[in-house]
Protein backbone atom coordinates (compact mmCIF):
# COMPACT_ATOMS: atom_id res chain seq x y z
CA UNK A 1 -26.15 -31.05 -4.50
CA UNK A 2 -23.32 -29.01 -5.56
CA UNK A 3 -20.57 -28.33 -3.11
CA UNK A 4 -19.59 -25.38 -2.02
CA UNK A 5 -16.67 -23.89 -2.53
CA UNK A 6 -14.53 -22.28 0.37
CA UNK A 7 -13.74 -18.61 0.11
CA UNK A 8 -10.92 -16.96 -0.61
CA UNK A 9 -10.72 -15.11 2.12
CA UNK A 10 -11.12 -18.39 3.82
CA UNK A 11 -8.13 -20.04 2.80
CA UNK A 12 -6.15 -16.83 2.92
CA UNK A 13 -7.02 -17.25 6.82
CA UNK A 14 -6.35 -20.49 6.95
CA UNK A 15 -2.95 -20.20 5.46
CA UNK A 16 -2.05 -17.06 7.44
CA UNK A 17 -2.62 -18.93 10.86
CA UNK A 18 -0.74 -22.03 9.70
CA UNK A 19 2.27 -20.13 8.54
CA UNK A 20 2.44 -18.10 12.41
CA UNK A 21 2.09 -22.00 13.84
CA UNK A 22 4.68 -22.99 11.11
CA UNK A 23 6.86 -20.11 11.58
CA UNK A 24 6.86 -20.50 15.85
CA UNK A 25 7.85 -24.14 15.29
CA UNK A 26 11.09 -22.78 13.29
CA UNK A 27 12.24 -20.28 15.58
CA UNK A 28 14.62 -22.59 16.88
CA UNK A 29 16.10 -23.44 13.17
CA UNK A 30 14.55 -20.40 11.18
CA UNK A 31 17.20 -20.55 8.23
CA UNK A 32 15.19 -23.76 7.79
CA UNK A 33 12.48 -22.07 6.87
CA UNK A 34 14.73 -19.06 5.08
CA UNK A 35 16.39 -21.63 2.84
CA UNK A 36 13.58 -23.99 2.01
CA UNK A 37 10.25 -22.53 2.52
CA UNK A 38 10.41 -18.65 1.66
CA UNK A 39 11.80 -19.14 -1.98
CA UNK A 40 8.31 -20.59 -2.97
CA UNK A 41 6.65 -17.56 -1.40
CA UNK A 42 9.35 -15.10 -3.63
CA UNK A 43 8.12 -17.10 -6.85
CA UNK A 44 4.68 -16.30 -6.26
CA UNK A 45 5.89 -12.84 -5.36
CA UNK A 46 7.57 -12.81 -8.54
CA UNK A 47 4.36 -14.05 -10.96
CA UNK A 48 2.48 -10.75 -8.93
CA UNK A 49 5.35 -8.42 -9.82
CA UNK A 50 5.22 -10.15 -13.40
CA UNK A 51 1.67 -9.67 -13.95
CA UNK A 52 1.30 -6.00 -11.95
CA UNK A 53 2.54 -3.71 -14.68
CA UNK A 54 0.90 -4.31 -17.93
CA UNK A 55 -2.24 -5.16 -15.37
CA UNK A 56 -1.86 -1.43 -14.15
CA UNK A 57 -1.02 -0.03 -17.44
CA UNK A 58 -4.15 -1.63 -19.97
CA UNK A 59 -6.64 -1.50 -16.75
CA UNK A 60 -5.71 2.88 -16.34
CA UNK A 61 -5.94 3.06 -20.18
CA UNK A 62 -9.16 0.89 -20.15
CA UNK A 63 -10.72 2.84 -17.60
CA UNK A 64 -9.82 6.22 -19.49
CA UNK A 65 -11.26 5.32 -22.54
CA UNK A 66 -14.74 3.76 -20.62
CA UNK A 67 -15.29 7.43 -19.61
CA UNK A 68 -14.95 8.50 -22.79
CA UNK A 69 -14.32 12.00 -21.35
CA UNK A 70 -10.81 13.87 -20.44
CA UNK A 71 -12.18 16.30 -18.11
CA UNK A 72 -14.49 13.52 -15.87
CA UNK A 73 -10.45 11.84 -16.02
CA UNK A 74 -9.46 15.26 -14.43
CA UNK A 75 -12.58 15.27 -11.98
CA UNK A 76 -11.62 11.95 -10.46
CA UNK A 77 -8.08 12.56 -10.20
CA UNK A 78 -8.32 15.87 -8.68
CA UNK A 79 -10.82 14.03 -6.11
CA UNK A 80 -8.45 11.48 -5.74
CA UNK A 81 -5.58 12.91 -4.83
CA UNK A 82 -7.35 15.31 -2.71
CA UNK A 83 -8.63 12.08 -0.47
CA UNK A 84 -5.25 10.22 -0.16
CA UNK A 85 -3.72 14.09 0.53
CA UNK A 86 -6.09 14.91 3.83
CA UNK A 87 -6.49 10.90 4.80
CA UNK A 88 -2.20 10.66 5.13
CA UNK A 89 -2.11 13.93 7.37
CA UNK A 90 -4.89 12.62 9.68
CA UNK A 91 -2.74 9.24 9.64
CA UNK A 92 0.74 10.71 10.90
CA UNK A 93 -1.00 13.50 13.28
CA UNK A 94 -3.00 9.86 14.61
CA UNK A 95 0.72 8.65 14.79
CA UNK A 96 2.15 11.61 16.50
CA UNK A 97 -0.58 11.38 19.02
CA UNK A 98 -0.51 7.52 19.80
CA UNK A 99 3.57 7.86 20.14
CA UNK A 100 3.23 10.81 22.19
CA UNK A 101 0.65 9.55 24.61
CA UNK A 102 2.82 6.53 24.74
CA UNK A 103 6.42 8.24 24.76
CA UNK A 104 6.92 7.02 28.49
CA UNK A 105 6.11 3.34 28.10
CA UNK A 106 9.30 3.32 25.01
CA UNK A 107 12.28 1.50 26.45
CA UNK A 108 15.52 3.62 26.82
CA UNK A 109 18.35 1.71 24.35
CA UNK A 110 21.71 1.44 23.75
CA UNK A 111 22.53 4.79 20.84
CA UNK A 112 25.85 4.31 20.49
CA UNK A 113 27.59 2.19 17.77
CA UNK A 114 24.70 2.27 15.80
CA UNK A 115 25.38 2.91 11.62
CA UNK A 116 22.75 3.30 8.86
CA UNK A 117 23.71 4.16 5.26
CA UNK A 118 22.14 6.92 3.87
CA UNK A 119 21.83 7.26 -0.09
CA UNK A 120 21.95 10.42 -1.71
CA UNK A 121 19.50 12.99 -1.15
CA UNK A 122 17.02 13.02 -4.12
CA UNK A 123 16.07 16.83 -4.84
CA UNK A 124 11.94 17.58 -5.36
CA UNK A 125 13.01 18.30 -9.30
CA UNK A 126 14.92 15.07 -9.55
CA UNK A 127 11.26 13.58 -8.36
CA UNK A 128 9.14 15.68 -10.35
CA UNK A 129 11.47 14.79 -13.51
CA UNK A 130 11.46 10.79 -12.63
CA UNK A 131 7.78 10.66 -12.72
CA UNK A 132 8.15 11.18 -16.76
CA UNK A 133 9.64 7.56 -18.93
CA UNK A 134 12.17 8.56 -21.20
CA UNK A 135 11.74 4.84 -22.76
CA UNK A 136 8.52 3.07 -23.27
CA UNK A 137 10.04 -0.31 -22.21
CA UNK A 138 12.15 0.68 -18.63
CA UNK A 139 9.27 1.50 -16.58
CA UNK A 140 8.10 -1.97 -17.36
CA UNK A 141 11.18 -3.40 -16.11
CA UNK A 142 12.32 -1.58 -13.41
CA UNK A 143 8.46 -1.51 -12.60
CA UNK A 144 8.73 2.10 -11.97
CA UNK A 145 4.43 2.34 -11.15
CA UNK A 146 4.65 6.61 -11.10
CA UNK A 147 5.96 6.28 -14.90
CA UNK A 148 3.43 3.00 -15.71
CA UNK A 149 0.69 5.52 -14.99
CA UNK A 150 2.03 8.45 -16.51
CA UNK A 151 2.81 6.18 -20.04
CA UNK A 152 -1.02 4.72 -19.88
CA UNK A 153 -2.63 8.15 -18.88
CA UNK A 154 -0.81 9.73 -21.81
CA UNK A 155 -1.86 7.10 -24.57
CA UNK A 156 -5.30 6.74 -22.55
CA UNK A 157 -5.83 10.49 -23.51
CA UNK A 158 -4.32 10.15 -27.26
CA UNK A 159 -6.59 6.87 -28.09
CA UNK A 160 -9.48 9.58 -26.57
CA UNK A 161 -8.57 12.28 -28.98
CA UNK A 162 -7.80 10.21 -32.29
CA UNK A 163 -11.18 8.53 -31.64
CA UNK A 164 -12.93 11.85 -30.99
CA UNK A 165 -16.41 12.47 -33.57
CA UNK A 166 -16.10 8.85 -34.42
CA UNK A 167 -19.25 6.68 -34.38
CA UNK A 168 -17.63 3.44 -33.46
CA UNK A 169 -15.26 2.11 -31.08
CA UNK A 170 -12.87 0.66 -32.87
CA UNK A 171 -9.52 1.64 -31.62
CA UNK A 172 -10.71 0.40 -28.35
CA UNK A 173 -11.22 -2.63 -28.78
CA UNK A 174 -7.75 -4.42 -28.46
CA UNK A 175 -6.92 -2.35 -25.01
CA UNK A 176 -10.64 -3.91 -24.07
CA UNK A 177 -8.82 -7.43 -24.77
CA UNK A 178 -5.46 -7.11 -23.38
CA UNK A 179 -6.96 -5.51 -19.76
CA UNK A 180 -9.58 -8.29 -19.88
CA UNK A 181 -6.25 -11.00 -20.90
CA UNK A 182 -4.18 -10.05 -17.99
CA UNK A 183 -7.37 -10.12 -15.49
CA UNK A 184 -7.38 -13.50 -16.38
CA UNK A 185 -4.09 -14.05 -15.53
CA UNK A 186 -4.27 -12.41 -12.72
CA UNK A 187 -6.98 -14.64 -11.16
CA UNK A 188 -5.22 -17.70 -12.24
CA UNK A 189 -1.79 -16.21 -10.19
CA UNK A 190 -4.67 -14.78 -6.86
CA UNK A 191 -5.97 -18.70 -6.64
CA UNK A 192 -2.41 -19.35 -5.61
CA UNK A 193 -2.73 -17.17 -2.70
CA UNK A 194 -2.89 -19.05 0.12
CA UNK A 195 0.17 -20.99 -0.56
CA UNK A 196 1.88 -17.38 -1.35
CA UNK A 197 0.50 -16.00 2.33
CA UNK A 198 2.18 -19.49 3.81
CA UNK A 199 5.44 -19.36 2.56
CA UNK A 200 5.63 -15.10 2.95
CA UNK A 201 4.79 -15.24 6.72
CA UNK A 202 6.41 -18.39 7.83
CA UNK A 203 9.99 -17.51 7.32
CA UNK A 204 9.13 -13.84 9.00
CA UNK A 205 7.68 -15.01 12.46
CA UNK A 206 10.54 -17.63 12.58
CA UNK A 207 13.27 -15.05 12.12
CA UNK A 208 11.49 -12.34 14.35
CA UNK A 209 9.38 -13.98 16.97
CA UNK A 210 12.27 -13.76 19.71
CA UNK A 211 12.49 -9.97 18.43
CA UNK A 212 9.09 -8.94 18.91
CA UNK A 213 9.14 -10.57 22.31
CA UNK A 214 11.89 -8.12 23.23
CA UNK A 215 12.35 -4.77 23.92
CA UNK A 216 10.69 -3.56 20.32
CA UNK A 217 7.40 -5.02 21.37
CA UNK A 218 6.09 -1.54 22.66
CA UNK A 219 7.03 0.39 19.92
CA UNK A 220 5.17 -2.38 17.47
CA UNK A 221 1.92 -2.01 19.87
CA UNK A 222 1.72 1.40 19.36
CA UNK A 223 2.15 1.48 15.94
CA UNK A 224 -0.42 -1.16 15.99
CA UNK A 225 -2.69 0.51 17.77
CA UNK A 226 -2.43 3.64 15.71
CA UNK A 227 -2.78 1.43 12.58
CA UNK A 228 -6.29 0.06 14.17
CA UNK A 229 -7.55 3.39 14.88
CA UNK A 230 -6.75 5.11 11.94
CA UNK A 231 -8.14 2.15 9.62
CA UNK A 232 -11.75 1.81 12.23
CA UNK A 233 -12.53 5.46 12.31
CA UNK A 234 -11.37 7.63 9.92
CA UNK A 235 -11.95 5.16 6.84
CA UNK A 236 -15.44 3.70 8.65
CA UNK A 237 -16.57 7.52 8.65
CA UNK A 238 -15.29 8.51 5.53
CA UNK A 239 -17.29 5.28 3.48
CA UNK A 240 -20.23 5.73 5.27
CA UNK A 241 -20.47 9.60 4.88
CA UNK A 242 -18.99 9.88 1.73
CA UNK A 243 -19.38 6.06 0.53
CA UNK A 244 -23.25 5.15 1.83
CA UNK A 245 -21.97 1.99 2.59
CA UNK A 246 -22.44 0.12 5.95
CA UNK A 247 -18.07 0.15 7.84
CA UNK A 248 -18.99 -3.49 8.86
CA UNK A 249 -20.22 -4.58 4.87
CA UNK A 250 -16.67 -2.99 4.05
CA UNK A 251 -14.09 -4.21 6.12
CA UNK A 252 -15.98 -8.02 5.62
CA UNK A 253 -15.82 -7.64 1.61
CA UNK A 254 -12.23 -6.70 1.94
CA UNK A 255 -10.70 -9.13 4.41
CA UNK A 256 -9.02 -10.97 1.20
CA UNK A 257 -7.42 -8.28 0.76
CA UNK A 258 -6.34 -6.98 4.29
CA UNK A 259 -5.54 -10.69 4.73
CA UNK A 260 -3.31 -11.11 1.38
CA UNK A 261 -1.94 -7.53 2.42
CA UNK A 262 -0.84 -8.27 5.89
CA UNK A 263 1.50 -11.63 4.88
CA UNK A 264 3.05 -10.27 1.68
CA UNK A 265 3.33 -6.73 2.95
CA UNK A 266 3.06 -5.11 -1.20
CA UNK A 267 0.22 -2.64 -2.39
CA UNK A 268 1.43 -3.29 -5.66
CA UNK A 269 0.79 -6.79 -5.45
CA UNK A 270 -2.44 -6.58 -3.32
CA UNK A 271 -3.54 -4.84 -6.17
CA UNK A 272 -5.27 -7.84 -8.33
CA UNK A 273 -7.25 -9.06 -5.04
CA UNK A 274 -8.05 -5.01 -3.81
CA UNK A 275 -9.72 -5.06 -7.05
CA UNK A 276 -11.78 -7.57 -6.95
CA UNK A 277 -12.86 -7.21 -3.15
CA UNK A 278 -14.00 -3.19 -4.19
CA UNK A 279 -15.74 -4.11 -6.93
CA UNK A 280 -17.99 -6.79 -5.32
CA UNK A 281 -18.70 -3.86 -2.90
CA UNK A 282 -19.74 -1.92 -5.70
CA UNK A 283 -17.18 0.42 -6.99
CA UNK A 284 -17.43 0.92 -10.63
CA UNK A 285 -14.83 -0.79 -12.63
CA UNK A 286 -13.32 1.80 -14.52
CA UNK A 287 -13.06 4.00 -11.83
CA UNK A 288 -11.49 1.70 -9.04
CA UNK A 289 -9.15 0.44 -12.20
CA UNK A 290 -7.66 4.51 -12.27
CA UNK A 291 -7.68 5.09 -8.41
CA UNK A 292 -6.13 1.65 -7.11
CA UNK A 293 -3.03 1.36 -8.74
CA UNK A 294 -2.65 5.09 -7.99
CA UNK A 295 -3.56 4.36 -4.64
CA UNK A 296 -0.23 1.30 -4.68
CA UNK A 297 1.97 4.24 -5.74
CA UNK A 298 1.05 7.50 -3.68
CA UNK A 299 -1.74 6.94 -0.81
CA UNK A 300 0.57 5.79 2.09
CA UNK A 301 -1.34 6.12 5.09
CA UNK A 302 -0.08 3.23 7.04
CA UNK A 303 3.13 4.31 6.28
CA UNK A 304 2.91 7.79 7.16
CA UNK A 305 1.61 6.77 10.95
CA UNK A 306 5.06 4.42 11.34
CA UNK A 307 6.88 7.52 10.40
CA UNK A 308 5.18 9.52 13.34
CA UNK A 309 5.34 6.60 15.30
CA UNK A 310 9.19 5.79 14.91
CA UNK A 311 10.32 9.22 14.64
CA UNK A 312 8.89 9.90 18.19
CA UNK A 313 10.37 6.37 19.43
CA UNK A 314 13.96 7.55 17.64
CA UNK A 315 13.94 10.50 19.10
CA UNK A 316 13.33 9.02 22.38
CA UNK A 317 16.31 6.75 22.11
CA UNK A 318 18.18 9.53 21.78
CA UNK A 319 17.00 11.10 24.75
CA UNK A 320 15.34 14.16 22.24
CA UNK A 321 12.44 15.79 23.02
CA UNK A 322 10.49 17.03 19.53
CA UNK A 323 9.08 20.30 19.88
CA UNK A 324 6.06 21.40 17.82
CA UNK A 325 7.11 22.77 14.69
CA UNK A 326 9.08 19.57 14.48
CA UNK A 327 5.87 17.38 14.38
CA UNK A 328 4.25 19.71 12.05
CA UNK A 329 7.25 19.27 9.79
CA UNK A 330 6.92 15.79 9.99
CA UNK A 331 2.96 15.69 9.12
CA UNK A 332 4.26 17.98 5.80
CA UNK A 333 7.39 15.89 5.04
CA UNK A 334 5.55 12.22 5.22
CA UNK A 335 2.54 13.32 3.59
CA UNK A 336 4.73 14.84 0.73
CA UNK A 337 7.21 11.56 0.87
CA UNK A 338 4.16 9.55 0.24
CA UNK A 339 3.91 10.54 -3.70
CA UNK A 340 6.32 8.22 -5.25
CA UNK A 341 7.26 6.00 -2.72
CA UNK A 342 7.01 2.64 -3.94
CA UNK A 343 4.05 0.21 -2.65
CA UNK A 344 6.88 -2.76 -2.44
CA UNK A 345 8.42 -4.29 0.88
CA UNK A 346 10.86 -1.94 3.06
CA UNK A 347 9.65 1.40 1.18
CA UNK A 348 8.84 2.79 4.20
CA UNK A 349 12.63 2.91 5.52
CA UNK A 350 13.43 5.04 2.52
CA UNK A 351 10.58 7.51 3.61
CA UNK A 352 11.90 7.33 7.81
CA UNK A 353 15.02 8.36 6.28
CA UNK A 354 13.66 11.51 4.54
CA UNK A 355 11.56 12.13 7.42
CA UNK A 356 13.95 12.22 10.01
CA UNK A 357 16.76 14.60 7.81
CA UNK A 358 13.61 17.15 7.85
CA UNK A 359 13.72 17.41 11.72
CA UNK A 360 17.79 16.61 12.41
CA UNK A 361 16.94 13.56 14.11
CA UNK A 362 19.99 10.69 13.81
CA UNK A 363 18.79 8.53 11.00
CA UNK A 364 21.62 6.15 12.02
CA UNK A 365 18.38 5.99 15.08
CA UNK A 366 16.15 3.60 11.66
CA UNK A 367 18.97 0.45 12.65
CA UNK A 368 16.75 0.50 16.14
CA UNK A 369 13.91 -0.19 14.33
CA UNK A 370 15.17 -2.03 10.97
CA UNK A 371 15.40 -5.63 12.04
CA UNK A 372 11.65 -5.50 12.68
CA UNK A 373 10.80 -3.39 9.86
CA UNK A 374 9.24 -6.35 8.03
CA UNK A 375 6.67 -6.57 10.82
CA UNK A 376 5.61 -2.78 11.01
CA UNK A 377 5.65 -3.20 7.13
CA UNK A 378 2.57 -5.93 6.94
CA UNK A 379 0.48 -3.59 9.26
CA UNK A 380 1.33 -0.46 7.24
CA UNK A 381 0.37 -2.23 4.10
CA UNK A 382 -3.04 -3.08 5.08
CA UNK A 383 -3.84 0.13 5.68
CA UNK A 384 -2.57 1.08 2.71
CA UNK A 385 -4.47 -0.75 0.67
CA UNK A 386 -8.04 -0.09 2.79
CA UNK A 387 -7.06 3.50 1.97
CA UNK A 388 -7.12 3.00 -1.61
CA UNK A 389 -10.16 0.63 -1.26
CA UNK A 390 -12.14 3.29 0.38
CA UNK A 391 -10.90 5.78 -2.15
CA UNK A 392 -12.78 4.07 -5.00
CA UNK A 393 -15.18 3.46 -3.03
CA UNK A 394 -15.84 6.66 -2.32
CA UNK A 395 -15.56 8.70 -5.67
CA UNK A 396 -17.68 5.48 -7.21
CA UNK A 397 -20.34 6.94 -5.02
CA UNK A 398 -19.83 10.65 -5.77
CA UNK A 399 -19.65 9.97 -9.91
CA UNK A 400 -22.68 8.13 -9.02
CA UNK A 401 -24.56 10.31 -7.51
CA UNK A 402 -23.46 12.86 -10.29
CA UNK A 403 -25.24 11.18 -13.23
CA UNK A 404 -28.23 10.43 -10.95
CA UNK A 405 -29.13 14.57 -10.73
């Protein structure tokens, strides 16, 4: 008889509990751990990074092309972005709640001496004009995702148009065999996973485990809890409303990638495994390869909760009391700082920063939270990337059910 292999999701598991065991036994010598154990977790970091870009670019131009169509492009763009728009605001009002209900449990903590620096202010034009390359090759290597997208939507649309009343598919065919090239890559870089999850999580719990046993501890559990509820109930009601498909069946064909998520704490390079977990839950290909690297770059819903969840706890610390209109600038600001933030590790202190300006909070208050950032960061990945999951999920269901009537 043939043996079985174990699953991927298996040995993600596996290495995720060995590396907390691992990672406890360094606390007392974490640079150990720092100096010899987390560069092998970078390199496989680095061969995702590698491989994300011209992954994102061919599969977005692939997908394009497949539907053959610019306006069903438009459609499930439009449908997109009004999904990741609404499911952000219910995450930071869910944030704003939990931290509020909470407020009184947050420890009071020393506020002065504390010093963050803050870049420069980056207008909404100086956005809007950085979504647009200026060179085919930089977005590649700054891996600047907003601009991937853009460059692949654009020649997505042209290869549509110059093929337009032809009988063949000619001009398709080597975009079909570079997207189906770099798949292949990709699953030769995801069946190093587990030793990537190891060597990621290892040298975190060694260097914060006497951290998150402090006085931070609350303000992690809250977030926590926020991150739970948000992820159960608004995504298990949206993919079985909106999705026909069983909450349970969903978050069991995605543990890979919740798992793979939570340890390396990157949408963009959850991306290869997010894509195979949807499509074996059966999201159409083309679709989930337009909406999931979209997802990596502008559907921050985890993040968006540790915004409401730290601005509350910040504001605390500084013995502030936010008033209304304060929150409800918050919900606008982090839902609007979501578009363009990058899905990489530590993104989210960039957005805290923007968010707190909006409301005059001190944003020397993110050095409170920034030697534990790492931790809120694996939580608010994962659901990031069920966001985006759901997503294709989702308008897989409602294209489907369009070409059914």
């Amino acid at each position: 008889m043939e043996k079985k292999k174990m699953a991927l999701s298996t040995k993600i598991f596996i290495a995720l509990v060995l590396g907390i065991i691992a990672g406890i036994a360094f606390m007392t010598r974490p640079e150990l751990a720092v100096t010899y154990i987390k560069p092998f977790g970078t390199i496989f970091l680095n061969l995702i990074k590698w491989i994300v870009c011209p992954l994102v670019f061919f599969s977005i131009m692939s997908g394009v092309i497949s539907m053959k169509d610019i306006k069903k492009v438009g459609s499930i763009g439009i449908k997109t972005l009004i999904y990741y728009m609404f499911t952000t605001a219910f995450a930071i009002t869910i944030g704003l709640l939990f931290a509020n209900i909470f407020k009184g449990i947050f420890p009071v903590m020393q506020t002065s001496d504390l010093t963050y620096e803050v870049g420069e202010p980056i207008s909404f034009m100086d956005t809007l004009v950085g979504i647009f390359p200026s060179n085919f090759f930089k977005p590649f290597v700054e891996a600047n995702m907003l601009q991937v997208i853009v460059a692949s939507l654009i020649i997505g649309f042209a290869l549509l148009l110059v093929n337009e009343g032809k009988e063949t598919d000619n001009d398709f065919k080597a975009i079909t065999v570079l997207n189906d090239l770099f798949l292949k890559a990709m699953e030769l870089i995801v069946h190093l996973s587990p030793i990537g999850v190891f060597c990621l999580l290892c040298p975190v719990v060694a260097e914060n485990g006497p951290s998150v046993l402090g006085s931070l501890a609350k303000v992690l559990l809250v977030a926590y809890l926020a991150y739970i509820i948000h992820a159960v109930f608004v995504y298990s009601l949206a993919v079985k409303t909106l999705g026909n498909l069983s909450p349970l069946k969903f978050f069991k064909g995605m543990l890979p990638a919740i798992l793979f998520s939570f340890s390396s704490a990157s949408s963009v390079g959850t991306l290869p495994i997010n894509q195979e977990c949807v499509e074996e839950l059966g999201a159409d290909r083309d679709i989930a390869s337009f909406i999931l690297p979209l997802g990596a770059t502008i559907n921050m819903d985890g993040t968006a909760i540790y915004q409401g969840v730290c601005s509350v706890f910040i504001a605390s610390c500084f013995g502030i009391d936010l008033t209304f209109s304060q929150m409800l600038t918050i919900v606008l600001t982090a839902t609007l700082a979501s578009i363009g933030t990058a899905g990489v590790p530590g993104a989210g202190m960039v957005m805290l920063a923007m968010v707190l300006q909006s409301v005059g909070l001190p944003v020397e208050g993110i050095a409170l939270v920034a030697g534990v950032d790492r931790i809120f960061d694996m939580g608010r990945t994962t659901v990031n990337i069920t966001g985006d999951a759901s997503c294709a999920l989702i308008v897989s269901n409602i294209e489907k059910r369009k070409m059914s009537q």
